[in-house]
N, C-alpha and C. Protein backbone atom coordinates (compact mmCIF):
# COMPACT_ATOMS: atom_id res chain seq x y z
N UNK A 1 0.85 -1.19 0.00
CA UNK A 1 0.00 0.00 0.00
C UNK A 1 0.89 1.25 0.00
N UNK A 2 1.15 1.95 -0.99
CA UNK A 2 1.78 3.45 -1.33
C UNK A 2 1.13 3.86 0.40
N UNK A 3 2.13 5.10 0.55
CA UNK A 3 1.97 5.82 1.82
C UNK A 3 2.38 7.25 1.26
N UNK A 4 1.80 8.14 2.04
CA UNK A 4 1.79 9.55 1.50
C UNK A 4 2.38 10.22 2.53
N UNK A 5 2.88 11.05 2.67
CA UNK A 5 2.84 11.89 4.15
C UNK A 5 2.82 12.88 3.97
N UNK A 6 2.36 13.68 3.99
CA UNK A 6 2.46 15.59 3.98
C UNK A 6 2.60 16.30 5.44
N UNK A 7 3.73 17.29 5.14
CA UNK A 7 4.37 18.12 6.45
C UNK A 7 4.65 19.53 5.23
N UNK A 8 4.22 20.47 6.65
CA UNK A 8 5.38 21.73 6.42
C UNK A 8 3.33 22.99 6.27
N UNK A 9 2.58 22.54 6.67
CA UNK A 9 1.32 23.40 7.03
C UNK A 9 1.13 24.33 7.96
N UNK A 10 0.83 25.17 8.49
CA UNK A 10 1.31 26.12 9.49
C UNK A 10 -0.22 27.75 9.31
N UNK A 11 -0.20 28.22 10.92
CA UNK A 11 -0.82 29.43 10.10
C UNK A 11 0.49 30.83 9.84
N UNK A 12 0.02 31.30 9.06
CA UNK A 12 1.46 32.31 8.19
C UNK A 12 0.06 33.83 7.94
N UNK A 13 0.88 34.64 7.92
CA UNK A 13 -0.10 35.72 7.58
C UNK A 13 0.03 36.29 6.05
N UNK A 14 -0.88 36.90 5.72
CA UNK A 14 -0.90 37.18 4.21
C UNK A 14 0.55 37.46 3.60
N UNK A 15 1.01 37.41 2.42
CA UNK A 15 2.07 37.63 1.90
C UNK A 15 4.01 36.70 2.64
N UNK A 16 3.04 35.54 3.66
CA UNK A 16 4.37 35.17 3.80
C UNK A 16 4.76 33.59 2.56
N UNK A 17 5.15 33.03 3.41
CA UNK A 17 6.04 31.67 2.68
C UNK A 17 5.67 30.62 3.33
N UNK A 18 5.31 29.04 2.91
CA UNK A 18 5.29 28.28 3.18
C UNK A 18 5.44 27.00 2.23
N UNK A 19 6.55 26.10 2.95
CA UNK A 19 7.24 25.17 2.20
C UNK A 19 6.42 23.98 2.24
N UNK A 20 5.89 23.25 1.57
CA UNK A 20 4.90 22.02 1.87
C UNK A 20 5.79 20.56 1.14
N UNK A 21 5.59 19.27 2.21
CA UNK A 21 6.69 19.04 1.67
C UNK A 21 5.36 17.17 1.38
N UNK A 22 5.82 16.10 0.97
CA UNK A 22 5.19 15.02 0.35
C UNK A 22 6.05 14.06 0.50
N UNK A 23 6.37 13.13 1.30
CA UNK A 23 7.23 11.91 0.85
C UNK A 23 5.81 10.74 0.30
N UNK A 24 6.37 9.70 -0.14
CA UNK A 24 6.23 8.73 -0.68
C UNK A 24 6.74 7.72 -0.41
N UNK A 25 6.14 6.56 0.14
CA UNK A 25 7.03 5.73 0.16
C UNK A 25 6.17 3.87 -0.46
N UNK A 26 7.19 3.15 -0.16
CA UNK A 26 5.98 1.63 -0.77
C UNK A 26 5.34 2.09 -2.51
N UNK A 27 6.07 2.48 -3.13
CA UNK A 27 5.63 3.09 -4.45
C UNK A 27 6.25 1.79 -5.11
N UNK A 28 5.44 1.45 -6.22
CA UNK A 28 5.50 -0.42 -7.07
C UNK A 28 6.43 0.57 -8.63
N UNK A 29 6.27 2.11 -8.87
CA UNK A 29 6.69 1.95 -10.02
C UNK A 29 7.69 3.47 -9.94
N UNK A 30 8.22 3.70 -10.77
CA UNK A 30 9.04 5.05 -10.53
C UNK A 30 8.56 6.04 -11.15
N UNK A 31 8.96 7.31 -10.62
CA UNK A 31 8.76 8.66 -11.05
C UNK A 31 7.39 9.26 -11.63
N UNK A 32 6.25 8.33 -10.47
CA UNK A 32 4.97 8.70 -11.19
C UNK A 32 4.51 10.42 -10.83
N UNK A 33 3.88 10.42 -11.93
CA UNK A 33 3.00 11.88 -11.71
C UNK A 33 2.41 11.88 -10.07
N UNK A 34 2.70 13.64 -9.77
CA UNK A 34 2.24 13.60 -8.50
C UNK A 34 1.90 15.48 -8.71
N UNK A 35 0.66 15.26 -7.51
CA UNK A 35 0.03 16.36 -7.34
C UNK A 35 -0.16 17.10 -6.48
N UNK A 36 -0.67 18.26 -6.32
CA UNK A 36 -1.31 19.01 -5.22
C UNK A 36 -2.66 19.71 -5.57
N UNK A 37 -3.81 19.11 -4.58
CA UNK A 37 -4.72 19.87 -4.56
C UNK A 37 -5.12 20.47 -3.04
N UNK A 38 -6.22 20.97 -3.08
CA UNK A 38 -6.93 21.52 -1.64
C UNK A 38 -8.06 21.49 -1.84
N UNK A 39 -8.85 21.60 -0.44
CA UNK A 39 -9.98 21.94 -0.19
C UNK A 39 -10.19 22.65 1.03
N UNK A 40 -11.21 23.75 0.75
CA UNK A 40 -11.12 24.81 1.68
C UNK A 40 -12.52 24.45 2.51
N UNK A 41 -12.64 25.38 3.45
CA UNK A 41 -14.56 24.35 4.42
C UNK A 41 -15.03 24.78 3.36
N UNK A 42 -16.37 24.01 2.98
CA UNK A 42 -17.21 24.67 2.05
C UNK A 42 -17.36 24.18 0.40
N UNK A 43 -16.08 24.24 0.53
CA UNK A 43 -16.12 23.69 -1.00
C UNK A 43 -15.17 23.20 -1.45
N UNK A 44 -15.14 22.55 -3.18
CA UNK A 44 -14.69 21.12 -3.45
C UNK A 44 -13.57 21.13 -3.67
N UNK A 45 -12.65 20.05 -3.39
CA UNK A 45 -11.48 19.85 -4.06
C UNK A 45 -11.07 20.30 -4.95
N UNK A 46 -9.92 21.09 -5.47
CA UNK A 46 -9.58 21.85 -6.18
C UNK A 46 -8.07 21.20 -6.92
N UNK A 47 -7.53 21.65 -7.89
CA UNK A 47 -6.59 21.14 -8.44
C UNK A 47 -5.27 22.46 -8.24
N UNK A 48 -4.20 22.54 -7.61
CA UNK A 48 -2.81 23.37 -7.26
C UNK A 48 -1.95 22.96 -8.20
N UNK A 49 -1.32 22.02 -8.25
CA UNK A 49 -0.30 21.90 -8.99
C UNK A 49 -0.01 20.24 -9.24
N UNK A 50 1.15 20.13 -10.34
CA UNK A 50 1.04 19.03 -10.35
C UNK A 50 2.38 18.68 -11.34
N UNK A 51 3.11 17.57 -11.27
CA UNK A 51 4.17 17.35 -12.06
C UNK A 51 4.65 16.39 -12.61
N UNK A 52 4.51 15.56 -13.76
CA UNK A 52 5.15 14.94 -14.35
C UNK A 52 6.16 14.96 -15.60
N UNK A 53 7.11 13.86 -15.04
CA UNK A 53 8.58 13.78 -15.68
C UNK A 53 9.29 15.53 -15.43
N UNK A 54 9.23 16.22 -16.57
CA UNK A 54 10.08 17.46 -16.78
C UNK A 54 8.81 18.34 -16.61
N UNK A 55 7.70 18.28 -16.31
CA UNK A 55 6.53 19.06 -17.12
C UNK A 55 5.81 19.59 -16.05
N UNK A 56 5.56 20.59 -15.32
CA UNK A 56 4.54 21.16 -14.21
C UNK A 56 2.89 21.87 -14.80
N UNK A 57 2.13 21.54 -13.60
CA UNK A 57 1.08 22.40 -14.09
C UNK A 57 0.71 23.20 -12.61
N UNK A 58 -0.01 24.29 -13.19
CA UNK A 58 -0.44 24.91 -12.19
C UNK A 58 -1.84 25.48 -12.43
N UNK A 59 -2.75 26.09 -11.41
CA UNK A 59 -4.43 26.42 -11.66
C UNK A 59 -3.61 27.68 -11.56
N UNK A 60 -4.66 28.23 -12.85
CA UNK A 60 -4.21 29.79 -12.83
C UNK A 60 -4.18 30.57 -11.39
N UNK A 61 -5.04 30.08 -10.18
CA UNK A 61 -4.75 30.99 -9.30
C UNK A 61 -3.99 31.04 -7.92
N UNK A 62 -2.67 30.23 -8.70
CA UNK A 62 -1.13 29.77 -7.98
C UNK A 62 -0.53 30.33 -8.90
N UNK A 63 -0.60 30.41 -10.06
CA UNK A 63 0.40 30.51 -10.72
C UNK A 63 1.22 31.76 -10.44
N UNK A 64 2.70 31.80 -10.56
CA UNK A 64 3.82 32.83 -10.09
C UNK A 64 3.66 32.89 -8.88
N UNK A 65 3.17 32.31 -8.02
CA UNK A 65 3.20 32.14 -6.65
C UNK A 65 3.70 31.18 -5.98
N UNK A 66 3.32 29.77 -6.67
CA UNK A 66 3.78 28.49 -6.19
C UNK A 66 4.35 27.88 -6.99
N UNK A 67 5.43 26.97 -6.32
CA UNK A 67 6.52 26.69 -7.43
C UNK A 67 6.43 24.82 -7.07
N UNK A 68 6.09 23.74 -7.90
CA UNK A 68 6.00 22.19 -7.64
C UNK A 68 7.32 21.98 -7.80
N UNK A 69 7.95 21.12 -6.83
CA UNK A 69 9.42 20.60 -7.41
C UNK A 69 9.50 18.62 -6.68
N UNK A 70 10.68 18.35 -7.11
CA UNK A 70 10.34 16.87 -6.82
C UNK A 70 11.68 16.11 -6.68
N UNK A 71 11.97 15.32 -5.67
CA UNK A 71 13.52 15.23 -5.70
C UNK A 71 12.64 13.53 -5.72
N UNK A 72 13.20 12.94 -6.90
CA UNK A 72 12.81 11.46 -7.66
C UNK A 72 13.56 10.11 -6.65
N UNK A 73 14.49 10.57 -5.96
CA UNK A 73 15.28 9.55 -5.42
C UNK A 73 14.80 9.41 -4.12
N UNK A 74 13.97 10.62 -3.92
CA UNK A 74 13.55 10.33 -1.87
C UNK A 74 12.00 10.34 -2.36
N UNK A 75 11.59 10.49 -3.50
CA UNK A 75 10.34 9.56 -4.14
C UNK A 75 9.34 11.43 -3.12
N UNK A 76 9.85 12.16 -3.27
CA UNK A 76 9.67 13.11 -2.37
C UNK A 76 8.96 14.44 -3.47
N UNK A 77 7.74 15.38 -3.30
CA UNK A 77 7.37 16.49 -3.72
C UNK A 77 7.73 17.89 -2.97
N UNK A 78 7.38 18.42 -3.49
CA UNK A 78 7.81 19.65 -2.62
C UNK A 78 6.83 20.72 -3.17
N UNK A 79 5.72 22.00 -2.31
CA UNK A 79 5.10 22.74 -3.08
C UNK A 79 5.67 24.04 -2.27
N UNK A 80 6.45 24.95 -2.61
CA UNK A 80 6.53 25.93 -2.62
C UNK A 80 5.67 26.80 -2.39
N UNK A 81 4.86 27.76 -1.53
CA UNK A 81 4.09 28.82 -1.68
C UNK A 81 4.53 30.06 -1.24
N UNK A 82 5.01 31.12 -2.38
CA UNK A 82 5.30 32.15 -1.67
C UNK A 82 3.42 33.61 -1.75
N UNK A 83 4.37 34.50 -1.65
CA UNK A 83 2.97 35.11 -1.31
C UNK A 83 1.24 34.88 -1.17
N UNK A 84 1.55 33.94 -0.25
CA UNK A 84 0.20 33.50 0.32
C UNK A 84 -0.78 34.66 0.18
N UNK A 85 -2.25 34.06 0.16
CA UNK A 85 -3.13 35.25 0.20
C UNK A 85 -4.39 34.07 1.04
N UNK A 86 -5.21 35.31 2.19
CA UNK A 86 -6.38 34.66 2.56
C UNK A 86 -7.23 33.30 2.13
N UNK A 87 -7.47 33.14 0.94
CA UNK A 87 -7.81 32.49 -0.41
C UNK A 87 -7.43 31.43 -0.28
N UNK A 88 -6.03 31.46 0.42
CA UNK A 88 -5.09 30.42 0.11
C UNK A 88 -5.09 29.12 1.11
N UNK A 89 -5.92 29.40 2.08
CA UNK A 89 -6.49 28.97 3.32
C UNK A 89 -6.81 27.10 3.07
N UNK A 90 -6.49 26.39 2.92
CA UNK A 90 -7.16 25.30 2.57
C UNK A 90 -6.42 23.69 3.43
N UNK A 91 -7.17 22.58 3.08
CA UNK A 91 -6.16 21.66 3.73
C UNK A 91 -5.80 21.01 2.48
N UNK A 92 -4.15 21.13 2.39
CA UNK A 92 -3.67 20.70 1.33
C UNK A 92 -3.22 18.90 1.41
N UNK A 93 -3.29 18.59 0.01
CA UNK A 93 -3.47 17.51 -0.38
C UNK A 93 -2.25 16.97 -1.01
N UNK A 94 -1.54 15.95 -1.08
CA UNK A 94 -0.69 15.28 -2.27
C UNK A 94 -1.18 13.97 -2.70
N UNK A 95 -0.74 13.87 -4.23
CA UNK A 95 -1.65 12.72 -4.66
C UNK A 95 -0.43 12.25 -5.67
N UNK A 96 -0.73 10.46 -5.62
CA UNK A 96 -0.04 10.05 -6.66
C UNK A 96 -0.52 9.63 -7.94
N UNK A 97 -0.56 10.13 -8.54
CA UNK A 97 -1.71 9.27 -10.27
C UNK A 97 -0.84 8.35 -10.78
N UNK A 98 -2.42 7.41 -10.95
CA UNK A 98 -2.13 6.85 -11.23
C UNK A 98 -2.17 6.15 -13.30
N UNK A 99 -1.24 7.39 -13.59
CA UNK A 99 -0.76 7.64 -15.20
C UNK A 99 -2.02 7.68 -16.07
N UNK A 100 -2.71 8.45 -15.69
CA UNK A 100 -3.90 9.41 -17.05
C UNK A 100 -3.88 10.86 -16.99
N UNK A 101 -4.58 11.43 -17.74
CA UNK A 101 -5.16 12.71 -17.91
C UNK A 101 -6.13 13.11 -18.00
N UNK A 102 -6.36 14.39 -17.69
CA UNK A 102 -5.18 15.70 -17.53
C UNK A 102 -4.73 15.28 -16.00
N UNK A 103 -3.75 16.20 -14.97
CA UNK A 103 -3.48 16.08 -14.34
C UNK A 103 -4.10 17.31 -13.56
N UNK A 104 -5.06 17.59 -13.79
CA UNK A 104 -5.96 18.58 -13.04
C UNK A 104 -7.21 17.53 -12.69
N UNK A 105 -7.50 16.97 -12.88
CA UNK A 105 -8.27 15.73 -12.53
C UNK A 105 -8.14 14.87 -11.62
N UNK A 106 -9.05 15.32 -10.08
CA UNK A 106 -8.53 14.22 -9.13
C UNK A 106 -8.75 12.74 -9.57
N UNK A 107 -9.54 12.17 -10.58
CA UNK A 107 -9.70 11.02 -10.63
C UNK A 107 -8.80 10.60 -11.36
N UNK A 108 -7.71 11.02 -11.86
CA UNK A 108 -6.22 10.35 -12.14
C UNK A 108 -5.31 9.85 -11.21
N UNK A 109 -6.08 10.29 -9.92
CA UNK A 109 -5.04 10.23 -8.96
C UNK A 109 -5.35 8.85 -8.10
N UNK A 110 -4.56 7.90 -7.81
CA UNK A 110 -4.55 6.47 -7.43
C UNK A 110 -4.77 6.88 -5.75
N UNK A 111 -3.67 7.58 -5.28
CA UNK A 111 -3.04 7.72 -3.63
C UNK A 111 -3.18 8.93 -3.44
N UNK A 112 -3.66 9.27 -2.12
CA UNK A 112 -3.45 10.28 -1.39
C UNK A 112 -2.98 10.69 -0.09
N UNK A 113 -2.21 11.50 0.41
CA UNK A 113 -2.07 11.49 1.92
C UNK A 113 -3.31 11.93 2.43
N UNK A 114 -3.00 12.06 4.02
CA UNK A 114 -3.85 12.87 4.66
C UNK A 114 -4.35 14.34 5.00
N UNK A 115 -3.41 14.76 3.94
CA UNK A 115 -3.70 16.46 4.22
C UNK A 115 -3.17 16.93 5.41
N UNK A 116 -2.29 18.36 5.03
CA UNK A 116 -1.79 19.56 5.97
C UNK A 116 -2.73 20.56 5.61
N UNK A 117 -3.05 21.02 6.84
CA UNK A 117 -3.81 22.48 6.91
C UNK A 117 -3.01 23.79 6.76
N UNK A 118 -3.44 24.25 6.07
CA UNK A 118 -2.57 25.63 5.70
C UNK A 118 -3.78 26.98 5.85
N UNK A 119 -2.95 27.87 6.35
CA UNK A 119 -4.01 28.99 7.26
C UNK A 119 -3.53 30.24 7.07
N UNK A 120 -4.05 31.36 6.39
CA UNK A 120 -3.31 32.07 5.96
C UNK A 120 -4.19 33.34 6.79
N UNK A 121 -3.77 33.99 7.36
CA UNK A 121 -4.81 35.44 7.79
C UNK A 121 -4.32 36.58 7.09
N UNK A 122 -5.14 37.36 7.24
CA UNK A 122 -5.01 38.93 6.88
C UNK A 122 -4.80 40.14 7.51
C-alpha cells in the first residue's frame, strides 16, 4: 500500500512563505505523476499543482506564486508557496496518479495522503 505523508502546514499571515513538503514511500513503479490539490470548508477539491517527468502544471490561481518541485530519489514532492493570500487557506493535499489525464483531474489520482492544513490570515 503506497503511503503519503504531507508536512510543512502552518498558520502564516498574508504575503508570507510556506514550504509544503510530500514523501512517498511503498511506491511499485518510478517517477509517477504527482500532485497538489486543496480543499477549503465549504467547497470542493480543487486542483494546485502538479508534475510529471520534466513538465509542471499549475491552476491559474497559484500561478507565479507556487513553485511544484520533486527530488525522484527520496520519491519526495515539494510545493513551494510564496505570497500567500487569505484564499489560500485550505487543507492541502498530495496525490499520486495513477498515469492518465489531464493532471488537473482528481480522478487520475490512485493515492493520497492525509492532508496539511494551511491557514493564511489577513
Amino acid at each position: 500500500q503506497v503511503q503519503l505523508v504531507e508536512s510543512g502546514g502552518g498558520l502564516v499571515q498574508a504575503g508570507d512563505s510556506l514550504r509544503l513538503s510530500c514523501a512517498a514511500s511503498r511506491l511499485t513503479f518510478s517517477s509517477p505523476a504527482m500532485g497538489w490539490f486543496r480543499q477549503a470548508p465549504g467547497k470542493e477539491r480543487e486542483f494546485v499543482s502538479a508534475s510529471r517527468w520534466s513538465l509542471t502544471y499549475y491552476a491559474d490561481s497559484v500561478k507565479g506564486r507556487f513553485t511544484i518541485s520533486r527530488d525522484n530519489a527520496k520519491n519526495t514532492v515539494y510545493l513551494q508557496m510564496n505570497s500567500l493570500k487569505p484564499e489560500d487557506t485550505a487543507v492541502y493535499y498530495c496525490a499520486v496518479s495513477g498515469g492518465g489525464w489531464p493532471l488537473s483531474d482528481d480522478r487520475q489520482y490512485a493515492y493520497w495522503g492525509q492532508g496539511t492544513q494551511v491557514t493564511v490570515s489577513s
